[in-house]
C-alpha atoms as a PDB file:
ATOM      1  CA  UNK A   1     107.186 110.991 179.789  1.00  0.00           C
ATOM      2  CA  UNK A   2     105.867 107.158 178.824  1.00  0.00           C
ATOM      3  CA  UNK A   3     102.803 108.997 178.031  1.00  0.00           C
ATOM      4  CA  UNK A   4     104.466 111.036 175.276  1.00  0.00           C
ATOM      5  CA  UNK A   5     106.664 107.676 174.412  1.00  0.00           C
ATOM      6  CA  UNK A   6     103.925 105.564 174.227  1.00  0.00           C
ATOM      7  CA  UNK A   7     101.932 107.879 171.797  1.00  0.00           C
ATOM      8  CA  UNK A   8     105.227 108.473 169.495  1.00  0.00           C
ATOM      9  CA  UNK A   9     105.419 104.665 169.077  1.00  0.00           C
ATOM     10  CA  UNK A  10     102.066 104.455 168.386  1.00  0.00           C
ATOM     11  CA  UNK A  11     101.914 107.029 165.669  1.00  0.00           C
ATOM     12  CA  UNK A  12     105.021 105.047 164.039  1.00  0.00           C
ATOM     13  CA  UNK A  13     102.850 102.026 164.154  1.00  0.00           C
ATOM     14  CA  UNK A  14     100.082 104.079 162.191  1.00  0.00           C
ATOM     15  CA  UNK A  15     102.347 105.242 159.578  1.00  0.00           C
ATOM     16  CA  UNK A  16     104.104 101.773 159.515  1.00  0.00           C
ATOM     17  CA  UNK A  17     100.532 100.115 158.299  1.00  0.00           C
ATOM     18  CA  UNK A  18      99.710 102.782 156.152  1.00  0.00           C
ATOM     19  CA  UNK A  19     103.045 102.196 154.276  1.00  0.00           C
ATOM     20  CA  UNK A  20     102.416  98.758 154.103  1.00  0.00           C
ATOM     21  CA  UNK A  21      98.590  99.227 152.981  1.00  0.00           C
ATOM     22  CA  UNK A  22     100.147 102.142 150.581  1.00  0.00           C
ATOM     23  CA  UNK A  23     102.929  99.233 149.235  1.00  0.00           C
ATOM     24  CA  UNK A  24     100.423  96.350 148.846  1.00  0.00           C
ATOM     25  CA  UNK A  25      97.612  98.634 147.119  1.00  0.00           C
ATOM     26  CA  UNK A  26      99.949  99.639 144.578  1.00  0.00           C
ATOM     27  CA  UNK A  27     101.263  96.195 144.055  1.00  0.00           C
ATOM     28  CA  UNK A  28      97.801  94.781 143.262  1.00  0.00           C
ATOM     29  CA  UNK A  29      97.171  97.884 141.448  1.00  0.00           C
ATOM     30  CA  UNK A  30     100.472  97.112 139.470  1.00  0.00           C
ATOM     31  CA  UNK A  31      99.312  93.204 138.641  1.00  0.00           C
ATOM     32  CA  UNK A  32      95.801  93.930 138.134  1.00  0.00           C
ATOM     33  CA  UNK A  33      97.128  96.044 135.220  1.00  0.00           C
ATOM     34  CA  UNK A  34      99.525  93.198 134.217  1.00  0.00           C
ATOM     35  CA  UNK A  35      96.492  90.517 134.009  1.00  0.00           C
ATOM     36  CA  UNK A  36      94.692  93.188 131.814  1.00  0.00           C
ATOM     37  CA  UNK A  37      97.657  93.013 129.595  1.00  0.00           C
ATOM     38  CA  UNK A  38      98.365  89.415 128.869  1.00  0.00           C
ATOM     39  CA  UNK A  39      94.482  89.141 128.626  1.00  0.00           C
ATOM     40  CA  UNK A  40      94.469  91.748 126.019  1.00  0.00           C
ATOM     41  CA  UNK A  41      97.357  90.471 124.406  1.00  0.00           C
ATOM     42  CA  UNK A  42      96.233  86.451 124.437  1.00  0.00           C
ATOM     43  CA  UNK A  43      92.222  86.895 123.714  1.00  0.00           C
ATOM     44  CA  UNK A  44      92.801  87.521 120.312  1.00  0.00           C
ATOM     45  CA  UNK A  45      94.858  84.202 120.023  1.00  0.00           C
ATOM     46  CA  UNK A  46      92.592  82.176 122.356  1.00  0.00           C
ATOM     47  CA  UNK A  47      89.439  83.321 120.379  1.00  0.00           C
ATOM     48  CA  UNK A  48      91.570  82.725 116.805  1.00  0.00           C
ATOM     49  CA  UNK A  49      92.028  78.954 118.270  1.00  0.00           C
ATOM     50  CA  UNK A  50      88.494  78.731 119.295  1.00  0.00           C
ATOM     51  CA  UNK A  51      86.709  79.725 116.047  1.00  0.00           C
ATOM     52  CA  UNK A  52      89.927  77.284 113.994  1.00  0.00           C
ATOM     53  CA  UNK A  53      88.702  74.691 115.888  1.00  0.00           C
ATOM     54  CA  UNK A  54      85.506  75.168 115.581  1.00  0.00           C
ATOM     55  CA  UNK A  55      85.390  75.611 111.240  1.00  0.00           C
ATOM     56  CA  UNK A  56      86.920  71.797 111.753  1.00  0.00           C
ATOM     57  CA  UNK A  57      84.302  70.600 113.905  1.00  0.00           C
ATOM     58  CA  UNK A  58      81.738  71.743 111.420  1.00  0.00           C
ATOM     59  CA  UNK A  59      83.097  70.100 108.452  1.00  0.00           C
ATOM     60  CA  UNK A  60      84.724  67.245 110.851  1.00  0.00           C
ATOM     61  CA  UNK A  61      80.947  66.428 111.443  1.00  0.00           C
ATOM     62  CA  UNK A  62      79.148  67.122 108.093  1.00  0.00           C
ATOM     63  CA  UNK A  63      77.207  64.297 106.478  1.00  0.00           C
ATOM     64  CA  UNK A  64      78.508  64.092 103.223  1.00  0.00           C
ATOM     65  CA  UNK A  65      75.423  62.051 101.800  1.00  0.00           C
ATOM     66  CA  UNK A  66      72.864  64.537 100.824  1.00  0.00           C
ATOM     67  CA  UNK A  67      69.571  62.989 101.655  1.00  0.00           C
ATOM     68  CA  UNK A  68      67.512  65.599  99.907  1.00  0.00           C
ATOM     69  CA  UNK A  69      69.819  65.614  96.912  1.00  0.00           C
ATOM     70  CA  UNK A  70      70.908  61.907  96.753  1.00  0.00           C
ATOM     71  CA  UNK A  71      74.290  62.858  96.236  1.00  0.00           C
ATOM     72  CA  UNK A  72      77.542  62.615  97.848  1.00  0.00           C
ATOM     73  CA  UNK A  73      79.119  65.609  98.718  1.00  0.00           C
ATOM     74  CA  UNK A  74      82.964  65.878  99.612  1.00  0.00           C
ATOM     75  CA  UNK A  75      83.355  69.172 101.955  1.00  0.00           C
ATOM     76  CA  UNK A  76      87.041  68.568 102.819  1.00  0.00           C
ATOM     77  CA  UNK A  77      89.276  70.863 100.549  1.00  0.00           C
ATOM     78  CA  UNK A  78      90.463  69.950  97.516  1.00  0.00           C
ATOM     79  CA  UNK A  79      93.365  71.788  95.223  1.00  0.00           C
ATOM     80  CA  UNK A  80      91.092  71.842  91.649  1.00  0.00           C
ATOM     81  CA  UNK A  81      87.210  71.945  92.537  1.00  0.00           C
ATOM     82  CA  UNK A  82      84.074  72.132  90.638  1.00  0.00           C
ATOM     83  CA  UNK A  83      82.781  73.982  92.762  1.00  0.00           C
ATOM     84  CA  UNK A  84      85.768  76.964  94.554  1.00  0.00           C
ATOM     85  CA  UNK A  85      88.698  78.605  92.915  1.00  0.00           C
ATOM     86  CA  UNK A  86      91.835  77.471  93.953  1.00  0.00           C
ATOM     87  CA  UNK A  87      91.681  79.736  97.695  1.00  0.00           C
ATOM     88  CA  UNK A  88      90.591  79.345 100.960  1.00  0.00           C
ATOM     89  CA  UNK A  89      88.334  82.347 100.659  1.00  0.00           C
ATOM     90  CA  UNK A  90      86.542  80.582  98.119  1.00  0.00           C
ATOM     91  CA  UNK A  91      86.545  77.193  99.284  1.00  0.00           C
ATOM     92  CA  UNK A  92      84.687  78.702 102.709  1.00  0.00           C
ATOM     93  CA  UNK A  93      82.233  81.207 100.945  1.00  0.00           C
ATOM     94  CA  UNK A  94      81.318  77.497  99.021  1.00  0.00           C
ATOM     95  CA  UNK A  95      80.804  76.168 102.316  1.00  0.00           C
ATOM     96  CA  UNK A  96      78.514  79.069 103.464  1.00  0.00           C
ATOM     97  CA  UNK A  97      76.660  78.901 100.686  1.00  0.00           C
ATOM     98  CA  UNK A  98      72.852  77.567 100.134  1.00  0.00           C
ATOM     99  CA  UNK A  99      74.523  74.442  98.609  1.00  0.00           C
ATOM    100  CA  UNK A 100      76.103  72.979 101.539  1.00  0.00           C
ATOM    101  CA  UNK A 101      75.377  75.206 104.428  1.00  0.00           C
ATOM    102  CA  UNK A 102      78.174  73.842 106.465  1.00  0.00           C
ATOM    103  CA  UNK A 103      78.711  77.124 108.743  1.00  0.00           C
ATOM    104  CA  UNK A 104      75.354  79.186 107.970  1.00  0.00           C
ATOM    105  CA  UNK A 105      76.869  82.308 106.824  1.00  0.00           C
ATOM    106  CA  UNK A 106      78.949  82.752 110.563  1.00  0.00           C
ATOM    107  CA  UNK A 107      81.627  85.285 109.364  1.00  0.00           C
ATOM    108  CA  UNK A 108      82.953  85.819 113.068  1.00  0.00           C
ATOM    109  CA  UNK A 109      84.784  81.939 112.389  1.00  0.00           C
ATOM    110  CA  UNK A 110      87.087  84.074 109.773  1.00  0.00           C
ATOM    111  CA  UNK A 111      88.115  87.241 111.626  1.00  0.00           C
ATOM    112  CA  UNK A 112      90.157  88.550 114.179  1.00  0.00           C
ATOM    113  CA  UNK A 113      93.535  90.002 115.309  1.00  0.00           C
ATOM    114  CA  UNK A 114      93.087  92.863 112.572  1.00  0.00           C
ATOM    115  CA  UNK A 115      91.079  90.729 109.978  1.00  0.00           C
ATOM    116  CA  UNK A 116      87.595  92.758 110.191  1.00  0.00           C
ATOM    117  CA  UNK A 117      84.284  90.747 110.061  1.00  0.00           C
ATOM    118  CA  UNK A 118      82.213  90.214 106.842  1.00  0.00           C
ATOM    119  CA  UNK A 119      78.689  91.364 107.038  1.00  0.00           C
ATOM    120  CA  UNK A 120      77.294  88.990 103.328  1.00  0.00           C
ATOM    121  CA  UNK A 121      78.516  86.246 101.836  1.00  0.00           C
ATOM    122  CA  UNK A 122      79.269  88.447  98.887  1.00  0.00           C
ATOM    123  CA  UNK A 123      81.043  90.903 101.284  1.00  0.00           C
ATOM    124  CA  UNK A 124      83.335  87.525 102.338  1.00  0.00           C
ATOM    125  CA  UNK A 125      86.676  88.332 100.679  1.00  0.00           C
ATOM    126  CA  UNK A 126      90.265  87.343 101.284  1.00  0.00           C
ATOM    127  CA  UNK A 127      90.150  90.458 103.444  1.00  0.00           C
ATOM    128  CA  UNK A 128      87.755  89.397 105.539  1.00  0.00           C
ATOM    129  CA  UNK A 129      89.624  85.928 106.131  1.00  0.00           C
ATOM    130  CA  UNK A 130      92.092  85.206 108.554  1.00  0.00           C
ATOM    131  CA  UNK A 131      93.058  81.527 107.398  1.00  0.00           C
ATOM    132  CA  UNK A 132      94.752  79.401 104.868  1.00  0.00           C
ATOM    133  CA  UNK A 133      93.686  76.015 104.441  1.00  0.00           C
ATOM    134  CA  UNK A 134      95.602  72.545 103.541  1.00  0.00           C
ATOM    135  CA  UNK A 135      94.159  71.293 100.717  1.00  0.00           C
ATOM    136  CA  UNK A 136      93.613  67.479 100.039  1.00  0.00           C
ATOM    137  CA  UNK A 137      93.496  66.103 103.454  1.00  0.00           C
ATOM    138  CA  UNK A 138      90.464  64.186 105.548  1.00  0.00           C
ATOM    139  CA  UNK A 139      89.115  62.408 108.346  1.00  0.00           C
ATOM    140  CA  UNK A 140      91.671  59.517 107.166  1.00  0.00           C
ATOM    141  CA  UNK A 141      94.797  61.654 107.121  1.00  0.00           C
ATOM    142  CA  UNK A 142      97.456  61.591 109.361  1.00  0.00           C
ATOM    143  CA  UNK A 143      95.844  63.517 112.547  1.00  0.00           C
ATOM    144  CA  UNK A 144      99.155  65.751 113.454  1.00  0.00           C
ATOM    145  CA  UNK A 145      98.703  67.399 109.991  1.00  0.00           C
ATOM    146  CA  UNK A 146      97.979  71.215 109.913  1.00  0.00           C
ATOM    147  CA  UNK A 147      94.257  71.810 108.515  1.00  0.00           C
ATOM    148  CA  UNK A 148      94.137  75.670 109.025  1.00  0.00           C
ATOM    149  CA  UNK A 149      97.023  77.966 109.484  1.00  0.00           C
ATOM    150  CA  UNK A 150      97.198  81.695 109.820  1.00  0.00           C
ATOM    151  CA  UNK A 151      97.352  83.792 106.671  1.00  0.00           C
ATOM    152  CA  UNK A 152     100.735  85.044 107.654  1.00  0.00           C
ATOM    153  CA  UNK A 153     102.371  81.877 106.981  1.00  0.00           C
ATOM    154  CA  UNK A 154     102.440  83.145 103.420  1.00  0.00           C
ATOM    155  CA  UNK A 155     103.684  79.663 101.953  1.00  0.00           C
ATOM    156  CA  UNK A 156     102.130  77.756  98.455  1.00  0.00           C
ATOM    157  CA  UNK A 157     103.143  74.323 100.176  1.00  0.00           C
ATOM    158  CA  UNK A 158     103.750  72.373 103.191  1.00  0.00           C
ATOM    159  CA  UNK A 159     107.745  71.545 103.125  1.00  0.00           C
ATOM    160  CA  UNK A 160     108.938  67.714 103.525  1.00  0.00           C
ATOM    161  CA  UNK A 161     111.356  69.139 105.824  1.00  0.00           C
ATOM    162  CA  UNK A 162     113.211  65.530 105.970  1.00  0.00           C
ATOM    163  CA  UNK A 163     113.922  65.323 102.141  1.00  0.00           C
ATOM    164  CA  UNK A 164     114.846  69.114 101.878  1.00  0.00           C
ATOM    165  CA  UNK A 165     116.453  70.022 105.471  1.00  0.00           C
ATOM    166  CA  UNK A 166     114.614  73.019 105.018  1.00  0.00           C
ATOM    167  CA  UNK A 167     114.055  73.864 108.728  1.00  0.00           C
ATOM    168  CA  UNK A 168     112.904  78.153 108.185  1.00  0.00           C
ATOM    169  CA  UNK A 169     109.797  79.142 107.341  1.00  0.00           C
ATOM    170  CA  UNK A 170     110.759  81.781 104.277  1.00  0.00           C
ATOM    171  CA  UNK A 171     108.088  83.179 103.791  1.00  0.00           C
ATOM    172  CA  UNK A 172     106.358  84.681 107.040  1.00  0.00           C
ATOM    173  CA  UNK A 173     104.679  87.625 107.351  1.00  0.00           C
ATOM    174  CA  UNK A 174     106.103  90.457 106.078  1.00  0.00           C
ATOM    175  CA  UNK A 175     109.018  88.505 105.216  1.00  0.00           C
ATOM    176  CA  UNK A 176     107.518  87.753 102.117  1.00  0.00           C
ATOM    177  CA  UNK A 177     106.937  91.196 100.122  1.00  0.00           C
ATOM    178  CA  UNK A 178     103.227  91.698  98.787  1.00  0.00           C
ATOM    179  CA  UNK A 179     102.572  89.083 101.268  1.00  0.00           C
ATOM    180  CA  UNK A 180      99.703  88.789 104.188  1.00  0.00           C
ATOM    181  CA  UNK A 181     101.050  90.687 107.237  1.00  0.00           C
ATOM    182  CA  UNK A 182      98.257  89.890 110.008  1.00  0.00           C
ATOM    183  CA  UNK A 183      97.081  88.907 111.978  1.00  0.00           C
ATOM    184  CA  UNK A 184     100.490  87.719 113.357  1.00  0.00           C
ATOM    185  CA  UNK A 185     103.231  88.777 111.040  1.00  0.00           C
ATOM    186  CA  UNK A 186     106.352  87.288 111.820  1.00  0.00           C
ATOM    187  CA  UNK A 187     105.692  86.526 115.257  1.00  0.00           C
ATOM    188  CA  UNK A 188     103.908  83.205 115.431  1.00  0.00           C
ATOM    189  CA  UNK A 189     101.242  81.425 113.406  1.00  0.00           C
ATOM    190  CA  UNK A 190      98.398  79.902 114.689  1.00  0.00           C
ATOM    191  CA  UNK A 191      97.502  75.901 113.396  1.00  0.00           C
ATOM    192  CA  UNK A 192      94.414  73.228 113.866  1.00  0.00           C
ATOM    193  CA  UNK A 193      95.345  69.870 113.222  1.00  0.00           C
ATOM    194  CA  UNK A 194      93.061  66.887 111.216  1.00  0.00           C
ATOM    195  CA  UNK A 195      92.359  65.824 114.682  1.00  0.00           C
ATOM    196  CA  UNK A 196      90.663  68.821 115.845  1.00  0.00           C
ATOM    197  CA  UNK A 197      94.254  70.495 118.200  1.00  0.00           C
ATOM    198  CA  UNK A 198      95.401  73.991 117.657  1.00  0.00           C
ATOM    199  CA  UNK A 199      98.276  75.059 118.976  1.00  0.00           C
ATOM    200  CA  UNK A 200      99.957  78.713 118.785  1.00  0.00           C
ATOM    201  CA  UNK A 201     103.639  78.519 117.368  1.00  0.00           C
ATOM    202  CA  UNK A 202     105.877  81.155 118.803  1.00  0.00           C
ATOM    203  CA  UNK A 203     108.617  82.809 116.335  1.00  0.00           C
ATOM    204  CA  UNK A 204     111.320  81.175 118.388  1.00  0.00           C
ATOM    205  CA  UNK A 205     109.270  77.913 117.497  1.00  0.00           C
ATOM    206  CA  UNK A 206     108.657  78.332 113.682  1.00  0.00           C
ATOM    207  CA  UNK A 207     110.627  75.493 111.716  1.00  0.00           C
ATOM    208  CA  UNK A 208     109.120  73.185 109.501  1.00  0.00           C
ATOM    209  CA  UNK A 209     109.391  70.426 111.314  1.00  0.00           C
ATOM    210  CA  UNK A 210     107.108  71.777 114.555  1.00  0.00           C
ATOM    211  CA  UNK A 211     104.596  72.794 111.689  1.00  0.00           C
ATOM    212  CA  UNK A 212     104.558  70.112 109.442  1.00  0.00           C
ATOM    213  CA  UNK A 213     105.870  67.045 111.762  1.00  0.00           C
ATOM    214  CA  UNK A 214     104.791  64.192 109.432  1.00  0.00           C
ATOM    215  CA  UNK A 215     106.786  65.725 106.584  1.00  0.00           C
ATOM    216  CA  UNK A 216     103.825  66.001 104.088  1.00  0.00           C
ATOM    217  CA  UNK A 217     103.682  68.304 100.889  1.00  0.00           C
ATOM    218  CA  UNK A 218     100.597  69.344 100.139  1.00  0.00           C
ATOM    219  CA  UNK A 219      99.364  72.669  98.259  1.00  0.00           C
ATOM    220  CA  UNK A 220      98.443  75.483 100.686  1.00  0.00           C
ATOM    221  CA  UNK A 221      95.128  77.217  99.671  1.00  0.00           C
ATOM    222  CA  UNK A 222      95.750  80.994 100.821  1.00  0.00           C
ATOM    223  CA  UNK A 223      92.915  83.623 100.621  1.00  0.00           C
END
Protein backbone atom coordinates (compact mmCIF):
# COMPACT_ATOMS: atom_id res chain seq x y z
CA UNK A 1 0.00 0.00 0.00
CA UNK A 2 2.90 2.92 0.61
CA UNK A 3 4.35 1.34 -2.35
CA UNK A 4 1.38 2.24 -4.56
CA UNK A 5 1.13 5.74 -2.43
CA UNK A 6 4.47 6.57 -2.81
CA UNK A 7 4.47 6.05 -6.68
CA UNK A 8 0.98 8.09 -7.05
CA UNK A 9 2.71 11.05 -5.33
CA UNK A 10 5.49 10.73 -7.33
CA UNK A 11 3.76 10.74 -10.65
CA UNK A 12 1.89 14.05 -9.33
CA UNK A 13 5.29 15.46 -8.76
CA UNK A 14 6.15 14.59 -12.53
CA UNK A 15 3.16 16.17 -13.91
CA UNK A 16 3.49 19.09 -11.36
CA UNK A 17 7.09 20.06 -13.10
CA UNK A 18 5.99 19.43 -16.39
CA UNK A 19 3.15 22.01 -15.84
CA UNK A 20 5.43 24.32 -14.53
CA UNK A 21 8.16 23.70 -17.40
CA UNK A 22 4.89 23.73 -19.85
CA UNK A 23 3.83 27.40 -18.01
CA UNK A 24 7.34 28.96 -18.03
CA UNK A 25 8.17 27.76 -21.78
CA UNK A 26 5.21 29.42 -22.99
CA UNK A 27 5.80 32.51 -20.99
CA UNK A 28 9.27 33.06 -22.50
CA UNK A 29 7.84 31.96 -25.68
CA UNK A 30 5.11 34.73 -25.12
CA UNK A 31 7.95 37.66 -24.30
CA UNK A 32 10.40 36.53 -26.71
CA UNK A 33 7.65 37.39 -29.24
CA UNK A 34 6.93 40.68 -27.37
CA UNK A 35 10.81 41.83 -27.61
CA UNK A 36 10.51 40.97 -31.40
CA UNK A 37 7.71 43.39 -31.48
CA UNK A 38 8.85 46.55 -29.85
CA UNK A 39 12.18 45.83 -31.74
CA UNK A 40 10.34 45.78 -34.94
CA UNK A 41 8.29 48.54 -34.06
CA UNK A 42 11.32 50.98 -32.55
CA UNK A 43 14.29 50.05 -35.21
CA UNK A 44 12.83 52.06 -37.69
CA UNK A 45 12.79 55.10 -35.24
CA UNK A 46 16.17 54.31 -33.62
CA UNK A 47 17.83 53.98 -37.13
CA UNK A 48 15.68 57.37 -38.37
CA UNK A 49 17.53 59.11 -35.19
CA UNK A 50 20.79 57.61 -36.04
CA UNK A 51 21.14 58.61 -39.73
CA UNK A 52 19.34 62.55 -38.42
CA UNK A 53 22.06 62.73 -36.34
CA UNK A 54 24.42 61.73 -38.33
CA UNK A 55 23.46 64.30 -41.73
CA UNK A 56 24.26 67.00 -38.70
CA UNK A 57 27.48 65.67 -37.80
CA UNK A 58 28.55 65.84 -41.39
CA UNK A 59 27.70 69.33 -42.04
CA UNK A 60 28.28 70.14 -38.09
CA UNK A 61 31.97 69.26 -39.07
CA UNK A 62 32.47 70.53 -42.68
CA UNK A 63 35.24 73.03 -43.34
CA UNK A 64 33.65 75.71 -44.95
CA UNK A 65 37.01 77.22 -46.42
CA UNK A 66 37.66 75.45 -49.60
CA UNK A 67 41.37 75.05 -49.80
CA UNK A 68 41.40 73.86 -53.36
CA UNK A 69 38.90 76.49 -54.41
CA UNK A 70 39.88 79.45 -52.13
CA UNK A 71 36.47 80.08 -51.36
CA UNK A 72 34.19 80.06 -48.52
CA UNK A 73 31.49 77.85 -48.66
CA UNK A 74 28.32 78.13 -46.31
CA UNK A 75 26.73 74.40 -46.11
CA UNK A 76 24.14 75.25 -43.42
CA UNK A 77 20.65 75.81 -45.14
CA UNK A 78 19.56 78.79 -46.28
CA UNK A 79 15.75 79.86 -47.47
CA UNK A 80 16.93 81.59 -51.15
CA UNK A 81 20.28 79.86 -52.42
CA UNK A 82 22.44 80.14 -55.38
CA UNK A 83 22.96 77.08 -55.41
CA UNK A 84 19.27 74.65 -54.20
CA UNK A 85 15.66 75.42 -54.80
CA UNK A 86 13.83 76.38 -51.98
CA UNK A 87 13.50 72.27 -50.52
CA UNK A 88 15.23 70.05 -48.50
CA UNK A 89 15.50 67.56 -51.32
CA UNK A 90 17.42 69.98 -53.10
CA UNK A 91 19.40 71.54 -50.55
CA UNK A 92 20.82 67.69 -49.75
CA UNK A 93 21.23 66.47 -53.46
CA UNK A 94 23.55 70.06 -53.40
CA UNK A 95 25.29 68.63 -50.61
CA UNK A 96 25.92 65.23 -52.35
CA UNK A 97 27.02 66.69 -55.14
CA UNK A 98 30.78 66.93 -56.69
CA UNK A 99 30.72 70.57 -55.40
CA UNK A 100 30.72 70.05 -51.80
CA UNK A 101 30.72 66.38 -51.21
CA UNK A 102 29.48 66.73 -47.71
CA UNK A 103 27.77 63.09 -47.48
CA UNK A 104 29.35 61.26 -50.69
CA UNK A 105 26.25 60.29 -52.36
CA UNK A 106 24.99 58.05 -48.91
CA UNK A 107 21.22 57.85 -49.77
CA UNK A 108 20.54 55.37 -46.75
CA UNK A 109 20.90 59.00 -44.39
CA UNK A 110 17.38 59.92 -46.25
CA UNK A 111 15.23 56.78 -46.03
CA UNK A 112 13.33 54.73 -43.88
CA UNK A 113 9.98 53.90 -42.19
CA UNK A 114 8.35 53.64 -45.81
CA UNK A 115 10.64 56.29 -47.55
CA UNK A 116 12.53 53.79 -50.10
CA UNK A 117 16.31 54.35 -50.76
CA UNK A 118 17.69 56.30 -53.79
CA UNK A 119 20.07 54.41 -55.92
CA UNK A 120 21.76 58.14 -58.05
CA UNK A 121 21.88 61.37 -57.15
CA UNK A 122 19.55 62.04 -60.01
CA UNK A 123 17.25 59.23 -58.69
CA UNK A 124 17.30 61.48 -55.12
CA UNK A 125 13.78 62.96 -55.12
CA UNK A 126 11.41 64.23 -52.47
CA UNK A 127 10.31 60.60 -52.55
CA UNK A 128 13.25 59.27 -51.66
CA UNK A 129 13.61 61.78 -48.58
CA UNK A 130 12.39 61.33 -45.30
CA UNK A 131 13.27 64.91 -43.80
CA UNK A 132 12.48 68.54 -43.73
CA UNK A 133 15.04 70.86 -42.84
CA UNK A 134 15.08 74.39 -40.81
CA UNK A 135 16.39 76.74 -42.89
CA UNK A 136 18.69 79.68 -41.71
CA UNK A 137 20.16 78.30 -38.62
CA UNK A 138 24.08 77.38 -37.60
CA UNK A 139 26.66 76.36 -35.34
CA UNK A 140 25.80 79.85 -33.50
CA UNK A 141 22.08 79.27 -33.12
CA UNK A 142 20.32 78.55 -30.21
CA UNK A 143 21.27 74.64 -29.67
CA UNK A 144 17.53 73.41 -28.56
CA UNK A 145 16.39 74.47 -32.09
CA UNK A 146 15.00 71.69 -34.43
CA UNK A 147 17.53 71.19 -37.51
CA UNK A 148 15.72 68.15 -39.16
CA UNK A 149 12.21 67.06 -38.61
CA UNK A 150 10.19 64.31 -40.17
CA UNK A 151 8.38 65.02 -43.41
CA UNK A 152 5.10 64.43 -41.72
CA UNK A 153 5.25 67.52 -39.82
CA UNK A 154 3.85 69.05 -42.98
CA UNK A 155 4.34 72.77 -41.68
CA UNK A 156 5.96 76.00 -43.97
CA UNK A 157 7.23 77.50 -40.51
CA UNK A 158 8.31 76.99 -37.07
CA UNK A 159 5.40 78.71 -34.79
CA UNK A 160 6.47 81.41 -31.99
CA UNK A 161 4.15 79.55 -29.90
CA UNK A 162 4.50 82.45 -27.08
CA UNK A 163 3.29 85.36 -29.39
CA UNK A 164 0.50 83.17 -31.05
CA UNK A 165 -0.62 80.59 -28.16
CA UNK A 166 -0.73 78.32 -30.88
CA UNK A 167 0.00 75.09 -28.92
CA UNK A 168 -1.37 72.18 -32.03
CA UNK A 169 0.55 71.21 -34.62
CA UNK A 170 -2.21 71.71 -37.69
CA UNK A 171 -0.80 70.34 -40.03
CA UNK A 172 0.48 66.65 -39.28
CA UNK A 173 0.41 63.95 -41.36
CA UNK A 174 -2.49 63.24 -43.02
CA UNK A 175 -4.07 65.97 -41.25
CA UNK A 176 -3.02 68.15 -43.81
CA UNK A 177 -4.70 66.95 -47.27
CA UNK A 178 -2.12 66.48 -50.26
CA UNK A 179 0.25 66.44 -47.47
CA UNK A 180 3.35 63.89 -46.60
CA UNK A 181 1.83 60.91 -44.72
CA UNK A 182 5.10 58.83 -43.67
CA UNK A 183 6.96 57.87 -42.32
CA UNK A 184 5.00 58.70 -39.10
CA UNK A 185 1.72 60.28 -39.98
CA UNK A 186 0.04 61.65 -37.18
CA UNK A 187 1.65 59.69 -34.64
CA UNK A 188 4.89 61.37 -33.69
CA UNK A 189 7.65 63.21 -35.52
CA UNK A 190 11.05 62.62 -35.19
CA UNK A 191 13.63 66.00 -34.53
CA UNK A 192 17.68 66.67 -34.32
CA UNK A 193 18.52 69.67 -32.63
CA UNK A 194 21.59 72.44 -33.66
CA UNK A 195 23.39 70.66 -30.97
CA UNK A 196 23.47 67.35 -32.46
CA UNK A 197 20.06 65.61 -29.90
CA UNK A 198 17.18 63.88 -31.51
CA UNK A 199 14.48 63.05 -29.73
CA UNK A 200 11.15 61.12 -30.91
CA UNK A 201 7.91 63.22 -30.06
CA UNK A 202 4.95 61.06 -29.29
CA UNK A 203 1.34 62.33 -30.59
CA UNK A 204 0.33 62.83 -26.99
CA UNK A 205 3.56 65.11 -26.96
CA UNK A 206 3.13 67.21 -30.21
CA UNK A 207 2.58 71.02 -29.24
CA UNK A 208 4.61 73.68 -30.38
CA UNK A 209 6.17 74.44 -27.56
CA UNK A 210 7.98 70.71 -27.01
CA UNK A 211 9.00 71.24 -30.78
CA UNK A 212 10.00 74.58 -31.06
CA UNK A 213 10.94 75.50 -27.21
CA UNK A 214 12.88 78.73 -27.96
CA UNK A 215 9.87 80.13 -29.82
CA UNK A 216 11.72 80.80 -33.17
CA UNK A 217 10.04 81.32 -36.70
CA UNK A 218 11.93 80.25 -39.24
CA UNK A 219 10.87 78.88 -42.86
CA UNK A 220 10.64 75.06 -42.98
CA UNK A 221 12.31 73.63 -46.18
CA UNK A 222 10.05 70.43 -46.96
CA UNK A 223 11.01 67.97 -49.79
Amino acid sequence: MKSINANNTFLRLVRFLILVASVVMLGVVFMLGVIRCRAFIHHPSTRMLSNGRAIHQLIFTYEPFDIYRSSFVDVWPTKDSEHYESNSTSYFAWLMSSEVMVFGEDYELFSGAGIPQANSLEEFQSDHNVWSVVADVDKASDSRMPFLVTRNLNESRLVDWQGTRQNELENLGSRKPGGYVTPFNRRKVMVIRVDGGGESISRRNLIWENLNPVSADHAILEP
